[in-house]
Protein backbone atom coordinates (compact mmCIF):
# COMPACT_ATOMS: atom_id res chain seq x y z
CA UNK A 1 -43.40 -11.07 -5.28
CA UNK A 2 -41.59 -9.08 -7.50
CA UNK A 3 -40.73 -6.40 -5.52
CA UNK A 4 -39.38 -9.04 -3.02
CA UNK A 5 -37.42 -10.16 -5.49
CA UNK A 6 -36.38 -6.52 -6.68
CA UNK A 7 -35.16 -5.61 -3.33
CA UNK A 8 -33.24 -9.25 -2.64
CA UNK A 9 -31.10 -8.38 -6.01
CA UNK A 10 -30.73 -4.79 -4.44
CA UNK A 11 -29.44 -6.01 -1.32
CA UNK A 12 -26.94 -9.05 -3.27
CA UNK A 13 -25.57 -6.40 -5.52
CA UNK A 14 -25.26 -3.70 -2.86
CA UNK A 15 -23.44 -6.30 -0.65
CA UNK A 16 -20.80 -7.63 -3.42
CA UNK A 17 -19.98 -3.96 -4.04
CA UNK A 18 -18.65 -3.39 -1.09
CA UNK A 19 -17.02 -6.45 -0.27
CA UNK A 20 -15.07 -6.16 -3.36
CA UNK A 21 -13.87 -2.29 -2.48
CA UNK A 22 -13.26 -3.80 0.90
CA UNK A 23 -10.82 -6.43 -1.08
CA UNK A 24 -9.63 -3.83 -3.69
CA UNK A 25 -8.67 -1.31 -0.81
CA UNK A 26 -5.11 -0.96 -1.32
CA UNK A 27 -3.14 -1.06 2.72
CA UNK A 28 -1.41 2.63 2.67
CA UNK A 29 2.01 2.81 2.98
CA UNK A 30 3.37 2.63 6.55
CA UNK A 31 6.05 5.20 6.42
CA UNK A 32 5.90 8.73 6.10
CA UNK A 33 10.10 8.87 5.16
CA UNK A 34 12.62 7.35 3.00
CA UNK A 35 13.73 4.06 4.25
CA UNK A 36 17.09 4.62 2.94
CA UNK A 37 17.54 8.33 3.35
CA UNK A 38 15.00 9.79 6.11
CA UNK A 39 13.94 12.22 3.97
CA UNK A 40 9.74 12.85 3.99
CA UNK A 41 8.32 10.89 1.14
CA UNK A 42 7.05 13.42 -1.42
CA UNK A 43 9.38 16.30 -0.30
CA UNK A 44 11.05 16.07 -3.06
CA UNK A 45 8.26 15.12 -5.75
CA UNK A 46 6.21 12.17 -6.38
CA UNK A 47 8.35 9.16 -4.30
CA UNK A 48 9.77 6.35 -5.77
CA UNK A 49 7.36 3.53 -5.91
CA UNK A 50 8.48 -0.44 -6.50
CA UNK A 51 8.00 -3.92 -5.17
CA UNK A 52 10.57 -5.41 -3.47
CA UNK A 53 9.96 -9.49 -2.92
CA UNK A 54 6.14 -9.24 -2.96
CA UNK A 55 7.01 -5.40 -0.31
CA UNK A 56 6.09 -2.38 -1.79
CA UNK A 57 8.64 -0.19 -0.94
CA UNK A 58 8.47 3.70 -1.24
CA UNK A 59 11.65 5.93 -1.65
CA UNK A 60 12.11 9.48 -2.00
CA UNK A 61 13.56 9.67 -5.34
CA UNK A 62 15.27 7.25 -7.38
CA UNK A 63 18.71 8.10 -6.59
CA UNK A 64 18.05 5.84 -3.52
CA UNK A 65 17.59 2.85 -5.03
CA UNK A 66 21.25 1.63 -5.65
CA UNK A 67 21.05 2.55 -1.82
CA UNK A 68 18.69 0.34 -1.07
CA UNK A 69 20.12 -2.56 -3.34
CA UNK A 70 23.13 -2.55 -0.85
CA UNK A 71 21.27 -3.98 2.18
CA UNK A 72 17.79 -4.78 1.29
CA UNK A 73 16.91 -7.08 4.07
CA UNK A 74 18.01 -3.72 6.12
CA UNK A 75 15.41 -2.02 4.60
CA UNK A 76 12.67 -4.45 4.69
CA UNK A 77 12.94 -4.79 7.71
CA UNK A 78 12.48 -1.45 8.74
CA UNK A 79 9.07 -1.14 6.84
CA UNK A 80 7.93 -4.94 7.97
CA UNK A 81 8.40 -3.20 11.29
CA UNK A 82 6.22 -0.48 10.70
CA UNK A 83 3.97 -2.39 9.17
CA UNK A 84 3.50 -4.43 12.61
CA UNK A 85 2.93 -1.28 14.67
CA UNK A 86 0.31 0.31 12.67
């Protein structure tokens, strides 16, 4: 009985583990350039990483931000998009 009851607790821990890394798994980032710029995210160091309305948005430097700010739905839009297709 007990190792019945051994393996059960096995299995139940085994199983939340990986439904919670399934949860935890962070969606990568649909893009592989600057929404603002079309420069290749990471050409020019680490991009620019920030949430834009609940979107996480990456750009390729910081410089592109006040960019960005202009037209923002613009923007959005392009990675919503990109989002869809992948």
């Amino acid at each position: 009985m007990k190792t019945l009851i051994t393996v059960l607790s096995i299995g139940i821990v085994a199983f939340a583990t990986q439904t919670s890394r399934a949860e935890d798994a962070k969606p990568t980032y649909p893009l592989t350039t600057c929404v603002v710029s079309g420069e290749k995210l990471g050409g020019m160091g680490k991009p620019y990483v920030f949430t834009y309305e609940g979107t996480e948005v990456e750009l390729c430097c910081s410089h592109c931000k006040p960019n960005f700010e202009k037209d923002p739905a613009k923007h959005i839009e392009k990675i919503k998009s990109a989002q869809k297709s992948s």
